[in-house]
Structures are given as C-alpha cells and as structure tokens.
Protein backbone atom coordinates (compact mmCIF):
# COMPACT_ATOMS: atom_id res chain seq x y z
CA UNK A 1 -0.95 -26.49 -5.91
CA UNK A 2 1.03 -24.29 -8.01
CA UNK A 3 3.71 -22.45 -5.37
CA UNK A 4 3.21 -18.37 -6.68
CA UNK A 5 6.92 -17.67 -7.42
CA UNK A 6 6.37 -20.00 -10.16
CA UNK A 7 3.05 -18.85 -11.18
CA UNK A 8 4.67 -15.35 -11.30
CA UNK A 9 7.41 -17.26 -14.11
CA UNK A 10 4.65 -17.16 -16.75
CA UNK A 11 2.59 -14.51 -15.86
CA UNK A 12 4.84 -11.38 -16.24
CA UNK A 13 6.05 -11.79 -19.49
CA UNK A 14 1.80 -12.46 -20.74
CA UNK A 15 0.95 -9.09 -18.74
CA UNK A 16 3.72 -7.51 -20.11
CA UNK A 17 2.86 -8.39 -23.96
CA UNK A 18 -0.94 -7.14 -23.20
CA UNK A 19 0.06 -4.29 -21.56
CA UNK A 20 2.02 -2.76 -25.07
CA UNK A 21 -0.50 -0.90 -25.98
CA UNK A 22 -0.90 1.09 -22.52
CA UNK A 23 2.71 1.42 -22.24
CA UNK A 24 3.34 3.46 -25.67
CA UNK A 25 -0.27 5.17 -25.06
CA UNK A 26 1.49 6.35 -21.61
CA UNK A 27 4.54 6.92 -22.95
CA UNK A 28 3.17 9.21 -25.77
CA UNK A 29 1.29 11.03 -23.36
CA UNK A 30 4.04 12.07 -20.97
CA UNK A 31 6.09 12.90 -23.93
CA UNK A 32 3.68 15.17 -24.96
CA UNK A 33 3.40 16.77 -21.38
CA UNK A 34 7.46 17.13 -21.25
CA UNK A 35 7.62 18.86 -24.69
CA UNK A 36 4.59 21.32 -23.86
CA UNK A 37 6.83 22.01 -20.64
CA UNK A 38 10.21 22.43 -22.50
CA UNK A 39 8.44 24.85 -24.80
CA UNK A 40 6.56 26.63 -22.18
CA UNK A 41 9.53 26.88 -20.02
CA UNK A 42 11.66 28.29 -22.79
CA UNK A 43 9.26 31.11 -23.45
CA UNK A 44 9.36 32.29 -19.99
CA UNK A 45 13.25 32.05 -19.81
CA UNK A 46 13.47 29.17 -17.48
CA UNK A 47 14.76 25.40 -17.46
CA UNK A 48 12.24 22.54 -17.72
CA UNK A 49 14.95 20.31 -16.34
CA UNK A 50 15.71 22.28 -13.24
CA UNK A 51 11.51 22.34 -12.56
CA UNK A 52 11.27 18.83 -12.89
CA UNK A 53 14.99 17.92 -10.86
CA UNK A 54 15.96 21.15 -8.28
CA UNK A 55 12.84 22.83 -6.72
CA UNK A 56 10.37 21.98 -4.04
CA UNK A 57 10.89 18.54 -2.52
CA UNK A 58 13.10 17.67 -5.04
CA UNK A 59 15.57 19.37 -3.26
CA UNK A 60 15.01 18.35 -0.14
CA UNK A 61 15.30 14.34 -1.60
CA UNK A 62 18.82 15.24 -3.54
CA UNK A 63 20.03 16.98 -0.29
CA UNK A 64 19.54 13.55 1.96
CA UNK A 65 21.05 11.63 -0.73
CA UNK A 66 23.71 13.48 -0.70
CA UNK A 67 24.73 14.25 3.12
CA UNK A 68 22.49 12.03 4.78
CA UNK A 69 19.50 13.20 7.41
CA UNK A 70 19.95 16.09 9.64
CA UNK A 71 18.94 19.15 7.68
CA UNK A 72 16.57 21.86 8.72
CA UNK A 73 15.66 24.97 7.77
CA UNK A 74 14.58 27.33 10.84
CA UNK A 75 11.53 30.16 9.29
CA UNK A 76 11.22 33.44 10.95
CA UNK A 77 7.93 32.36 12.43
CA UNK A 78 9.30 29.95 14.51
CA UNK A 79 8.29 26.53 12.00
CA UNK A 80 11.32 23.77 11.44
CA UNK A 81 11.25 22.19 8.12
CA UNK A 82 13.33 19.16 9.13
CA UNK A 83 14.63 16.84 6.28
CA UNK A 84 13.10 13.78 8.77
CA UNK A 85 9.84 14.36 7.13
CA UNK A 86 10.91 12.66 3.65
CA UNK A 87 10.97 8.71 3.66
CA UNK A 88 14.08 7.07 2.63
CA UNK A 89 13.49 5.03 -0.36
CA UNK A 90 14.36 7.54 -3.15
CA UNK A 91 17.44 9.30 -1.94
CA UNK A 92 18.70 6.08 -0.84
CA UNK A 93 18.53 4.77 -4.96
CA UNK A 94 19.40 8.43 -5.94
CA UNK A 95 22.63 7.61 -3.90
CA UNK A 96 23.39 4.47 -5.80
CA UNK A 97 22.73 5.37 -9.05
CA UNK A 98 24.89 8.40 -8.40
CA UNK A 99 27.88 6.18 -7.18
CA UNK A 100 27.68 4.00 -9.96
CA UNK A 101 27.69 6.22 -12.51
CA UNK A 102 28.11 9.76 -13.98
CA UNK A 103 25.09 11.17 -12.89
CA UNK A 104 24.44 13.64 -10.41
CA UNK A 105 21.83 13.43 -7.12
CA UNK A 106 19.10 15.49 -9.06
CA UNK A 107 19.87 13.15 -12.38
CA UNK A 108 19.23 9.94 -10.62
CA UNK A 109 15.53 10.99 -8.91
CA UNK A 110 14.68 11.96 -12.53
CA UNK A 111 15.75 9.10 -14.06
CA UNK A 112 13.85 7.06 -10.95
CA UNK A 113 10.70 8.48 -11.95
CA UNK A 114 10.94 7.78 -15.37
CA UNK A 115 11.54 4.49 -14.56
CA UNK A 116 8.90 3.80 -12.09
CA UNK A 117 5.97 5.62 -14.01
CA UNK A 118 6.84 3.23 -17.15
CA UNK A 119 6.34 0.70 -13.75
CA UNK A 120 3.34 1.98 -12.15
CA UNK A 121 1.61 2.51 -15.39
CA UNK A 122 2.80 -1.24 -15.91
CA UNK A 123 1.10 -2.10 -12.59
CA UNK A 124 -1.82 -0.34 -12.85
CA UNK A 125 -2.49 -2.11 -16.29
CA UNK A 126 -2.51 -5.49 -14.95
CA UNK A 127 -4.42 -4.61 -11.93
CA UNK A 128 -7.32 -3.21 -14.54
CA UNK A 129 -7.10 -6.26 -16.79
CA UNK A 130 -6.79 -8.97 -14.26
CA UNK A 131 -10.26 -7.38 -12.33
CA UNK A 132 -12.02 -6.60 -15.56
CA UNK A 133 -10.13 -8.25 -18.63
CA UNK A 134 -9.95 -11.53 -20.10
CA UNK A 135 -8.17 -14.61 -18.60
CA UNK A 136 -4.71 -15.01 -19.74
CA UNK A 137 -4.41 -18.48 -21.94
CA UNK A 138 -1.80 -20.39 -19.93
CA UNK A 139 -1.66 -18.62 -16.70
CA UNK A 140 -1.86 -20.83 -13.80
CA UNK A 141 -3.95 -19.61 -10.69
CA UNK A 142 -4.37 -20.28 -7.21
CA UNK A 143 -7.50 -22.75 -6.14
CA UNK A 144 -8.25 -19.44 -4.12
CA UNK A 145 -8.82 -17.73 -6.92
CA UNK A 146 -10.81 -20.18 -8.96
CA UNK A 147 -13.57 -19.85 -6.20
CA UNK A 148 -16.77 -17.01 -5.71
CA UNK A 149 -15.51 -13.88 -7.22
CA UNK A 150 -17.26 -10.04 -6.51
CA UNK A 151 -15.91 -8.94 -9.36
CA UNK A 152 -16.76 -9.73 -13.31
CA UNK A 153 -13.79 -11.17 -14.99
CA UNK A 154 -15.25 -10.91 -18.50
CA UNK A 155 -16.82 -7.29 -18.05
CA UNK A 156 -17.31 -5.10 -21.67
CA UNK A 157 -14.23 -4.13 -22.96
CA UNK A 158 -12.38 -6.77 -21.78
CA UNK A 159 -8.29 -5.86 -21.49
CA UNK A 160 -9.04 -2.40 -22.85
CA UNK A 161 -10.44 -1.65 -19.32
CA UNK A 162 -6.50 -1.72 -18.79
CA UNK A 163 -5.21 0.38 -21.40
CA UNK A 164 -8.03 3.02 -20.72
CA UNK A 165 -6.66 3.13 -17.20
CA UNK A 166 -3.48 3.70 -17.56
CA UNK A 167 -3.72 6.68 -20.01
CA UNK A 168 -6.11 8.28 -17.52
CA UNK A 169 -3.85 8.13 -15.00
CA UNK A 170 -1.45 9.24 -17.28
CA UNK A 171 -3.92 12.75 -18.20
CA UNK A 172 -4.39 13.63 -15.01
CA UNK A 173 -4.00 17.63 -14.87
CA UNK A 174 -1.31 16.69 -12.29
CA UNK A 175 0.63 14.02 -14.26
CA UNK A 176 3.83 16.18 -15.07
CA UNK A 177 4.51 15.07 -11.40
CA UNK A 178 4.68 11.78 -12.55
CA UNK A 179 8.02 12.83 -14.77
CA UNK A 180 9.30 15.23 -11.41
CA UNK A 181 12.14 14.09 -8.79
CA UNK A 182 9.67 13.39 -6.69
CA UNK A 183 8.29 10.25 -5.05
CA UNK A 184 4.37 9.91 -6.07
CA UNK A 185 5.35 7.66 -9.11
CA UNK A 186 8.07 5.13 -7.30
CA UNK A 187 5.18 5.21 -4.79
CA UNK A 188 2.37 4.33 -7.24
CA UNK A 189 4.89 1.63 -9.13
CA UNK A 190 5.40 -0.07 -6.05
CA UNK A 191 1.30 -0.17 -4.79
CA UNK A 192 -0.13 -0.86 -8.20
CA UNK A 193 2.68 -4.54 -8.03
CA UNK A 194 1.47 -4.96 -4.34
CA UNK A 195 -2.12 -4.94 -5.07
CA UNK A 196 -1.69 -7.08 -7.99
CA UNK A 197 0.36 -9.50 -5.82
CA UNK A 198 -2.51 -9.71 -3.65
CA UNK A 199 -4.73 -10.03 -6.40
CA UNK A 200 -3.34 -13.09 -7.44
CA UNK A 201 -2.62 -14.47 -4.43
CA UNK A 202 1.06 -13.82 -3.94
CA UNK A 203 0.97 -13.23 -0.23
CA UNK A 204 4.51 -13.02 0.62
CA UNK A 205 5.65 -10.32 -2.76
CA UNK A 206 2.62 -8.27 -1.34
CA UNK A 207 4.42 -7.84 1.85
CA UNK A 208 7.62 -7.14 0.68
CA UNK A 209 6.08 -4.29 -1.74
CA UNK A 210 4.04 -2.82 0.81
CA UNK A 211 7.08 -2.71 3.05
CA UNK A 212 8.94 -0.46 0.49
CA UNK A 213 6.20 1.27 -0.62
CA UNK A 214 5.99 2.14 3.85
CA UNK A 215 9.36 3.52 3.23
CA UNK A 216 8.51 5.56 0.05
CA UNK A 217 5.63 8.31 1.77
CA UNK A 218 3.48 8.35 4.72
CA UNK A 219 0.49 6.99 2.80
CA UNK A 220 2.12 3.54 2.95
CA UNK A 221 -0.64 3.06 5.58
CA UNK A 222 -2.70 2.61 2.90
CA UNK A 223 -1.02 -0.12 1.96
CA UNK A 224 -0.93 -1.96 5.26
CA UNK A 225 -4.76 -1.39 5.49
CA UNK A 226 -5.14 -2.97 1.84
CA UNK A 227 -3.11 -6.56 3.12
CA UNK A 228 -4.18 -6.58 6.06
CA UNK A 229 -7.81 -6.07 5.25
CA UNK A 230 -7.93 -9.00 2.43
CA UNK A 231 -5.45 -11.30 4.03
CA UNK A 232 -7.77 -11.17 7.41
CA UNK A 233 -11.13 -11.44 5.53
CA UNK A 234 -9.64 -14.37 3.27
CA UNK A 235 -8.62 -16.54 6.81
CA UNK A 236 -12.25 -17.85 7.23
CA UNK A 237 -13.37 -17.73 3.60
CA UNK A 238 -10.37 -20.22 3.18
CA UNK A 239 -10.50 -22.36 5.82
CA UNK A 240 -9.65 -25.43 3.99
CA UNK A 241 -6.89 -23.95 2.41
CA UNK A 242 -3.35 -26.09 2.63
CA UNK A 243 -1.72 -24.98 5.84
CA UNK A 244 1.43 -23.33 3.35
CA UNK A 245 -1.08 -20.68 2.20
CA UNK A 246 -2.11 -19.51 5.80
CA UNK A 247 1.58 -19.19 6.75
CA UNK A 248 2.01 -16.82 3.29
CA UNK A 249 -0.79 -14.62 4.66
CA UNK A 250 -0.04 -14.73 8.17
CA UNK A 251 3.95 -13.58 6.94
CA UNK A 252 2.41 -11.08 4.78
CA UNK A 253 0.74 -9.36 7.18
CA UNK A 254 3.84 -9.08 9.47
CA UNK A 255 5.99 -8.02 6.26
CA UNK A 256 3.90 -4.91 5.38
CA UNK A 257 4.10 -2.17 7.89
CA UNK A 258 7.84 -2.97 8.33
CA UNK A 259 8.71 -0.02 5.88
CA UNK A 260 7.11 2.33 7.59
CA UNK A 261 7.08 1.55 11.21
CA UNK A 262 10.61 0.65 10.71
CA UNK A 263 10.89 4.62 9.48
CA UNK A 264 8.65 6.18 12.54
CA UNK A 265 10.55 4.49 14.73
CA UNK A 266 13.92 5.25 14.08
CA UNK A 267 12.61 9.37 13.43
CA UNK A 268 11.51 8.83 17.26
CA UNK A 269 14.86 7.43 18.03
CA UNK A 270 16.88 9.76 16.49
CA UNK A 271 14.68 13.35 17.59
CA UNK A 272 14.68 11.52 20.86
CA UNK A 273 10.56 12.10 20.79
CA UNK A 274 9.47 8.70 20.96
CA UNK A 275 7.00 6.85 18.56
CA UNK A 276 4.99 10.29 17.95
CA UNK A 277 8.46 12.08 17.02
CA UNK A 278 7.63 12.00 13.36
CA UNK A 279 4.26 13.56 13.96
CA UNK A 280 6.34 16.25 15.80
CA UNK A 281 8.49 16.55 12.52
CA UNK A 282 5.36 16.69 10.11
CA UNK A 283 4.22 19.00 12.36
CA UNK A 284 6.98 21.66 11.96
CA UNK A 285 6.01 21.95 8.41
CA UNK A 286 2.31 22.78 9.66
CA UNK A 287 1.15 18.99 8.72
CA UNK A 288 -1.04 17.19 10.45
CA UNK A 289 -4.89 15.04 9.90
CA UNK A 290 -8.30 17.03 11.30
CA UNK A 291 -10.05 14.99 9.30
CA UNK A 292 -10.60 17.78 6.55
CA UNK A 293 -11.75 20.94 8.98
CA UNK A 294 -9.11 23.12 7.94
CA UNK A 295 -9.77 22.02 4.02
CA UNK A 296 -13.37 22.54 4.19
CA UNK A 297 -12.55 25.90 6.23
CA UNK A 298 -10.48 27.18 3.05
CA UNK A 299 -12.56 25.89 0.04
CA UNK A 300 -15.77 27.55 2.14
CA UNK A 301 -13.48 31.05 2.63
CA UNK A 302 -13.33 30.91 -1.47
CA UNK A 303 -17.05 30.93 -1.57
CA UNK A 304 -16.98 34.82 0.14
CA UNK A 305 -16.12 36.98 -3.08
CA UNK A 306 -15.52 36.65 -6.33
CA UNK A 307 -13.52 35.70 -8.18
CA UNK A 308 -12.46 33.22 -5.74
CA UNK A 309 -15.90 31.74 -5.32
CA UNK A 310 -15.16 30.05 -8.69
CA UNK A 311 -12.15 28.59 -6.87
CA UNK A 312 -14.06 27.55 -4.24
CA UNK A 313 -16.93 26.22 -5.58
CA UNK A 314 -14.46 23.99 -8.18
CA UNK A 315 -12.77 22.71 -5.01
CA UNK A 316 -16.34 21.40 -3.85
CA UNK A 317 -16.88 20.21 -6.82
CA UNK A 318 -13.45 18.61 -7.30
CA UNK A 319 -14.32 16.78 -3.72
CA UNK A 320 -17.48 15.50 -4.88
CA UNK A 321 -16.03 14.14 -7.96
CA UNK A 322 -13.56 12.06 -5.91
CA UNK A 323 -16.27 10.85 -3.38
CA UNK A 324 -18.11 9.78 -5.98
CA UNK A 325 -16.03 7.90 -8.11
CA UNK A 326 -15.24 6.04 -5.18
CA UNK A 327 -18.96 5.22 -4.65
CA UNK A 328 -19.26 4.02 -7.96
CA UNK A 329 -16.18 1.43 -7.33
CA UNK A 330 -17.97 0.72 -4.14
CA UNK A 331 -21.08 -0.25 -6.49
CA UNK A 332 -19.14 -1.99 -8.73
CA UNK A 333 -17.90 -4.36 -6.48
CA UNK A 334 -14.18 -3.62 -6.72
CA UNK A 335 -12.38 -6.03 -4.95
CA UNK A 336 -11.82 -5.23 -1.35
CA UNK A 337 -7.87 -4.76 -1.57
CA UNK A 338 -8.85 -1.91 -4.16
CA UNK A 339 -11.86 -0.42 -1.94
CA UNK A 340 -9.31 -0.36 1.08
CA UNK A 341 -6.51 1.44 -0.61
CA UNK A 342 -7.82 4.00 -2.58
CA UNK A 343 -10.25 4.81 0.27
CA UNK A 344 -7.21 5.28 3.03
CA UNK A 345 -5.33 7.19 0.10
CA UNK A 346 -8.72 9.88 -0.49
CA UNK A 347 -8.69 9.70 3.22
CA UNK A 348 -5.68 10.80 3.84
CA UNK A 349 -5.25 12.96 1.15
CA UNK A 350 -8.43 15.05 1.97
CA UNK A 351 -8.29 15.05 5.66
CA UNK A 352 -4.52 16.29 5.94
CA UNK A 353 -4.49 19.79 6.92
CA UNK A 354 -0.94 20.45 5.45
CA UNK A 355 -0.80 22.68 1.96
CA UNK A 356 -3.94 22.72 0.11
CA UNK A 357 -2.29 23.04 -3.02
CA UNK A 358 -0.54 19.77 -3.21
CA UNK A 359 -3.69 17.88 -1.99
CA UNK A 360 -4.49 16.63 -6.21
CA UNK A 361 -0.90 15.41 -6.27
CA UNK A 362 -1.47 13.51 -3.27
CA UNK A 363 -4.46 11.49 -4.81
CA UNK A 364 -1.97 10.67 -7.73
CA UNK A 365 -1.88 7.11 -6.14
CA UNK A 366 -5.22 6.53 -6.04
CA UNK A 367 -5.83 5.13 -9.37
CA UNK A 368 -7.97 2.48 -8.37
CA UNK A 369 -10.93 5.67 -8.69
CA UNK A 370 -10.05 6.10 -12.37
CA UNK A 371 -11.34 2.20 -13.32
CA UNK A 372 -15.53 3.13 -14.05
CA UNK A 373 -13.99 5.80 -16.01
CA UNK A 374 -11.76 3.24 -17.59
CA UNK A 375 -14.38 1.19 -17.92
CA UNK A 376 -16.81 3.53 -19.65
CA UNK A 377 -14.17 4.21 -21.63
CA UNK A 378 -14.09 0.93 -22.89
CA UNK A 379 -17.53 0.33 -23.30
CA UNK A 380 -17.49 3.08 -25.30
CA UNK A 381 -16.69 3.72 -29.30
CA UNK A 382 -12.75 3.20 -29.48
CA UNK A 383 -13.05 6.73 -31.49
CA UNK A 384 -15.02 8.99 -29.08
CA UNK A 385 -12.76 7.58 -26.12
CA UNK A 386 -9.55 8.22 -27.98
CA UNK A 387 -10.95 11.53 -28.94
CA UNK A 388 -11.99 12.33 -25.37
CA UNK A 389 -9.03 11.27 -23.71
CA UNK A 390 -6.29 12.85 -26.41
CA UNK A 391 -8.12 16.37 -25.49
CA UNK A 392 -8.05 16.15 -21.85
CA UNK A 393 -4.28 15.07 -22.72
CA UNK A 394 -3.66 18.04 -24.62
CA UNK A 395 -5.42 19.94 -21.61
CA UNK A 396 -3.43 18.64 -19.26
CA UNK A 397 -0.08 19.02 -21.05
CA UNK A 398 -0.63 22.79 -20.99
CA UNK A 399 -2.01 22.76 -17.07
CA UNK A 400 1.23 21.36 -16.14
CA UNK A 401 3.32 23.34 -17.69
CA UNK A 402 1.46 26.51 -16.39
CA UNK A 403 1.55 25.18 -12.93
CA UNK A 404 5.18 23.68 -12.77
CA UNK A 405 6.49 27.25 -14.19
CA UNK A 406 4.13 29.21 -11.50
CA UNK A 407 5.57 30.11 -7.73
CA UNK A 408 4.03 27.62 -5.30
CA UNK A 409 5.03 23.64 -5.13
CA UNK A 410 2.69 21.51 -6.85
C-alpha cells in the first residue's frame, strides 16, 4: 500500500497541469470584476482599494493584527461589537507578512485573498475533476478507493466538470468578496484541499486542514461534520483495511475540531464566560441560529408592499434555488463528504439570524451546490456555456461594484 504523503508527490503537480485552464478562466474573471470596480469606484469619487482593504470586517481583521484581541466598540443601544467574534487565522498571517516585509496590515489581508482564491479555485477544481473527471494516468490510489464508488468517475464532460466549476464560483454576484480583506476565500482554499484530502484518502492532511479552516470562521463546523461523517461511515465499510489506515482516520477525526474548539475555548477563558462565552460575543453583534425564523420573518415582511415584494419574493426564490441545487447533488449521488459540508454550510448560513444582507456571502463556501450546474455546463455546447457564463460574468462584475460602493457591508 502506497503511504498518501507519497501519493500526494505525484498527484499535485498532474492536478495542477489540468487545472490551467480553470485557473486563467478564474483569473480573467476576477480581473474583470476588479477593473469594473476601479472604474465604478472612480466615477463616484471613491477608492476601490480602500473598499476591498479598510471597511467592514476588514477593519476589524487589520485592527487584531495589529494590537492583538481586546477591542470593542460599545453602540448607544446597549450592543458590544467585541473583536472576539473574528477567528484568528487571517490577522495572525496579516501580522507576518507585515513583519516581513513593507506592507501594511490592510496590504497583507489583500494580498491573502488573492492568494487563497487562486487556492480555493485550485481546490475546488480538483474536487470537481476527481468526482466527475477522468482518472489521472499515473496517479496512484488507495485500495479504498479502488472499491464500490456512488459517484461516476467518467461522467459527460469529463475534467471540464472542473473548469466549469470553478468559473461559477468565480461569477457568483458576490465574488468581488473573493478579492476583499476578508476571510470567505482563505476559508474556501482551505475546505475545498480538506475535502479533496478526504477524497483521496489522505486522512491525516484532512485533519490538519479542517483544523485551520476551525480557526478561519465559525462555519468550520462544517468541516468537522464533513470528516467526521465519512471517516465514521468508512470504519465498517473497511473493515479489512491494514490497521495503519484506521489509526489515519481515527487521528483525523481528533485533528479536525482542534481549530475551532481550540478558539471557543480560549474566548470562554479569556471573557471569563465559559464554553458558551463566544456565543455571548456573537451575540453582542445580534448573532445567533433560530433555525431561519427571523429570516423567513423578514423575506415574508417584503411580501407586504411594493416595491419590496419584488425583494421579497426574490429572497424566496433565491432560498429555493439553494435548496434545490442541493437536492439535485443529493440525487446525484455526491459523495457524502460533499453532501455533509455544503449542507452544514446552507444550514448555517440560512438559519443564522445575524444580518440578512451578508447571508449570499456566507454561502460563498458552499461550492459543492454549483457542480450539476458545472456539470450541465459541461454537457453542454462549449459555445453556449462560455456564452452563458461570460454574461452572468459581466453581470456580476457590475453587481459588485454597485454593492461594494453602496452603504451596508456585503
């Protein structure tokens, strides 16, 4: 049996060469959206840079790389916005990149982003092509692996599946956030490598990634749901698997929640609150999970007049988009890692009761509900799909720069 850090040897550099073509498709795309901003910006006398570095939580990351925790900001109606709220990760490489070079706090979260959307977009790509493309000629794989599969591994469109992925998650209307100072694409980068890593049976680099990704945003739980929920299912479908491989699984599952119970935990220390003390934080900036009552209660309020009953009626719309798309995976027969993620992540995402306005960039992670559009993509003529997806580009490029120059946080 082939031990995975040397499986992982070959395999990189073969994903990397197939994924090319999504990473210039992506890159083309975002450069579009930045250049529609810069213009946009200009025209209405304010700085792209400074929207996409110094506003919102941007800030609020710089600031703890900076001083550290322990910054709040008291409102007149009694809520704390405590700094505790944002996980660690990114101000802590903001801080080195700032110390090792010229650049300031707000320089080194953009520059983070860039790096780790070229990275999640990487990630996401092999994820598609390993679940729906071709088999890589040369790449060595687990016995595990070699046995019943849900999934086809020769599906229509082969590694184009991947490609198409990528630049939808790329189009998204909220994609400029994918270029911000913020942490949805270090985030994304980090659970698009786990998943793979569980994909190809890489049990101990899945619980290392989900670790960080726990100390990226709250919605590493999503992660911890995905490793825990294949490792445990794969125990009895392996049982005569060499002893080596249970202990990978068994150390993965112990590996991922470290990141973020590691975080909770020391919030609970340091507030002096306890294990709930980060709920107590969250909860200062009017965050919190009812399960979606408080989102249904404002997308039904639209409904009431109009105009706003078109704003209403596109949220339940929006919603039943989502759902659905995840159905479809469901019927598809993603694999389970996949079903488990991107489920948690929609969960979370619509059942939070914090800002309604942010709740699209919170499903930015979810990309695993973008592959049956990837996949009819590829299925498709490579004309009407490039034609289809350069004008929701185009589309998006201008949404993004409307909503990153207008007054609320995205």
């Amino acid at each position: 049996m082939i031990d995975p850090v040397t499986r992982m040897a070959p395999a990189l550099p073969g994903v990397l060469r197939r994924a090319a073509p999504a990473l210039l498709g992506y890159a083309a795309v975002r450069t579009l959206g930045l250049l529609v901003l810069v213009l946009w910006s200009a025209a209405h006398d304010k700085s792209a840079y400074t929207l996409l570095t110094a506003r919102w939580d941007a800030l609020w990351y710089a600031g703890i790389a900076e001083r550290g925790y322990g910054h709040e900001v008291r409102l007149p109606n009694g809520d704390v916005h405590s700094d505790l709220a944002f996980f660690p990760l990114l101000p802590w490489l903001e801080r080195v990149l700032a110390s090792v070079g010229p650049l300031s706090y707000a320089d080194a979260g953009f520059v983070v982003s860039l790096v780790a959307s070229l990275a999640a977009a990487w990630g996401i790509f092999a994820v598609a092509d390993h679940v729906y493309g071709r088999r890589e000629e040369g790449l060595a794989h687990s016995w595990e692996e070699e046995r019943a599969r849900p999934w086809p591994r020769r599906d229509a469109g082969g590694g184009r599946v991947g490609v198409w992925a990528v630049l939808l998650w790329a189009v998204l209307p909220v994609g400029i956030v994918q270029s911000m100072a913020y942490s949805e694409s270090l985030f994304t980068a980090l659970a698009a490598w786990t998943l793979y890593a569980v994909l190809t049976g890489r049990w101990v680099t899945a619980g290392v990634l989900a670790s960080l990704a726990g100390l990226t945003r709250p919605v590493g739980l999503a992660l911890v749901a995905a490793v825990w929920g294949a490792a445990l299912v794969s125990f009895p479908r392996d049982r005569g698997a060499p002893p080596a491989d249970g202990a990978r699984r068994v150390l993965a599952l112990l590996l991922a929640p470290l990141g973020t119970a590691g975080y909770v935990l020391w919030v609970g220390h340091r507030t002096g609150r306890g294990p709930l003390g980060y709920l107590d934080v969250q909860a200062g900036w009017r965050n919190g999970f009812d399960g979606g009552y408080a989102f249904a209660r404002f997308a039904v309020g639209k409904l009431t007049s109009f105009p706003s009953a078109l704003a209403g009626l596109g949220l339940i719309i929006g919603v039943a988009a989502v759902l659905g798309l995840y159905a479809v995976g469901v019927r598809q027969r993603q694999p389970l890692v996949l079903l488990v993620y991107s489920g948690v992540v929609t969960a979370l995402a619509l059942g939070a009761s914090s800002y309604f306005g942010s709740k699209p960039r919170l499903l930015l992670p979810a990309f695993p509900l973008l592959l049956p559009f990837a996949l009819a993509l590829a299925r498709s003529r490579p004309a009407r799909s490039a034609l289809v997806v350069g004008g929701v580009a185009v589309a998006s490029a201008l949404y993004g720069a409307s909503w990153l120059n207008g007054s609320g946080p995205p």
